[in-house]
Protein backbone atom coordinates (compact mmCIF):
# COMPACT_ATOMS: atom_id res chain seq x y z
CA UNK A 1 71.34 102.61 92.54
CA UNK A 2 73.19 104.39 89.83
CA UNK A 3 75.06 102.68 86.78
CA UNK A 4 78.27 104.17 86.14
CA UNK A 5 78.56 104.99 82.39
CA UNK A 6 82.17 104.51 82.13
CA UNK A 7 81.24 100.52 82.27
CA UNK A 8 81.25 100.49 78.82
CA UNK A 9 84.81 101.89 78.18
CA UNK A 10 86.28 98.87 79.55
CA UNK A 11 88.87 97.96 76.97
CA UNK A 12 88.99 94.32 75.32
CA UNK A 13 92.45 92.96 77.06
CA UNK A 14 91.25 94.62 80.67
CA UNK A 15 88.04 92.03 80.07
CA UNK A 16 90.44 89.25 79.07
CA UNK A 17 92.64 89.74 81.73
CA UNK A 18 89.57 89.72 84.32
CA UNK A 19 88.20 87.01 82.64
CA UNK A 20 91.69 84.64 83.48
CA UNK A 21 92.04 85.67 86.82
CA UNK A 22 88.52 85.23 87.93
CA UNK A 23 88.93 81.81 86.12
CA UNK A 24 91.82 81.24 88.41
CA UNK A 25 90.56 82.31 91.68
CA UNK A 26 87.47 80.22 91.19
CA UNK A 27 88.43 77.38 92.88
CA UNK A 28 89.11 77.31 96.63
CA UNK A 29 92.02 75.10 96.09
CA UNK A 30 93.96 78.05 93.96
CA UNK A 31 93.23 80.73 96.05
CA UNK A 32 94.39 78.35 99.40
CA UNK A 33 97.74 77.88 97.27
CA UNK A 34 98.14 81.41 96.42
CA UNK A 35 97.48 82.44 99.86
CA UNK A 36 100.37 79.77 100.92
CA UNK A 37 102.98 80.83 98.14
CA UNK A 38 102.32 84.59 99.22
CA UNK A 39 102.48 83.53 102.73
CA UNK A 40 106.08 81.88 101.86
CA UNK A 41 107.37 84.67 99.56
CA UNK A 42 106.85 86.93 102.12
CA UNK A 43 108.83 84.92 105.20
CA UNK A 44 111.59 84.86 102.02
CA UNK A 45 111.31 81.35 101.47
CA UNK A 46 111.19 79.58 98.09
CA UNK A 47 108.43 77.58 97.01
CA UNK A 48 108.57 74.70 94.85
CA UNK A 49 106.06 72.65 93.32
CA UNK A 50 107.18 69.44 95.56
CA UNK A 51 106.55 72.12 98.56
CA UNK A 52 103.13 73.17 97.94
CA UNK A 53 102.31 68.97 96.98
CA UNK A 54 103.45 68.44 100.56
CA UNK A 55 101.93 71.30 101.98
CA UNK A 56 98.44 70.23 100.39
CA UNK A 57 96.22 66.81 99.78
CA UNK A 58 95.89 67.32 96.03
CA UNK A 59 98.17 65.00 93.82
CA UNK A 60 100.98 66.05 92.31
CA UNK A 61 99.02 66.36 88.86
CA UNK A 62 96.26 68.54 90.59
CA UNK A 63 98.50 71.04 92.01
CA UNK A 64 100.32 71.18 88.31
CA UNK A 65 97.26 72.44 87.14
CA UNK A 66 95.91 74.57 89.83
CA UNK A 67 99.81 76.24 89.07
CA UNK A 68 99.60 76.44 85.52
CA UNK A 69 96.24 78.15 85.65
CA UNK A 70 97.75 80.72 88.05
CA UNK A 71 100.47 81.07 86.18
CA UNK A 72 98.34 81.94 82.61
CA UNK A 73 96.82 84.20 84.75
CA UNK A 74 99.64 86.16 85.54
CA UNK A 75 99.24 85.45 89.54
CA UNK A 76 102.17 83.92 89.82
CA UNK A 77 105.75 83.66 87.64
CA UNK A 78 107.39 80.78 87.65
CA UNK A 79 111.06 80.25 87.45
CA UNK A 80 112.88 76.93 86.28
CA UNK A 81 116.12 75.63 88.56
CA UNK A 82 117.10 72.23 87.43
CA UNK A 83 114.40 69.65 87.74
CA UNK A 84 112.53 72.07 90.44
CA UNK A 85 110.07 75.18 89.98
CA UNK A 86 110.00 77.71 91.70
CA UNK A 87 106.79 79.83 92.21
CA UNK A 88 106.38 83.84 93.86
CA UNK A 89 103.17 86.03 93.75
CA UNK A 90 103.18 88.47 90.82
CA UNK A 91 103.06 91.42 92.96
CA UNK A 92 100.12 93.92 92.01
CA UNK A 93 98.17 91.77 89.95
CA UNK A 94 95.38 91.53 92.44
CA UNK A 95 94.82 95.19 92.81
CA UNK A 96 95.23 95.71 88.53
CA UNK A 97 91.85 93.10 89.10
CA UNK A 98 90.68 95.04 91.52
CA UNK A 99 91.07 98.30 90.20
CA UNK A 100 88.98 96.68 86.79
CA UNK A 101 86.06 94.96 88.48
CA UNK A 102 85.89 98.63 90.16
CA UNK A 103 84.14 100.33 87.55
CA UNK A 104 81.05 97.63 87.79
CA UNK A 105 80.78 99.64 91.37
């Protein structure tokens, strides 16, 4: 096996931003949501966080913060409407991580 020697070029907010959304996929829970609000965005239908509470069995409290984590990750954007939030899949994120945990190839 060779080591790639661009490794070490790996600038300081590529590392941070791999570090978050690692962090955020990490749980099975997240990346079952995500899945779901892709899923959703896709058939062009909004997603709130009441519809991803009923869609799932966590409390309304756990799915707050399996959101909010996303959301610091920059895997999802969030937009407020009145007392609801709505969620959508911050297109091209995954393949930015992708393209970064590439060079540990």
């Amino acid at each position: 096996m060779r080591i790639r020697k661009d490794f070490e070029m790996m600038p300081d907010d590529q590392i941070v931003q791999a570090a978050k959304i690692s962090d955020a996929l990490a749980h099975p829970g997240r990346i079952k949501i995500y899945r779901y609000i892709m899923k959703c965005n896709n058939d062009r239908k909004p997603v709130r966080n009441k519809d991803i509470v009923d869609e799932f069995d966590y409390s309304q409290a756990t799915i707050s913060q399996h959101l909010n984590k996303m959301v610091i990750a920059d895997l999802l954007l969030s937009e407020q409407r009145g007392a609801s939030t709505y969620y959508y899949v911050n297109i091209g994120v995954i393949g930015k991580y992708i393209k970064i945990l590439k060079i540990f190839e």
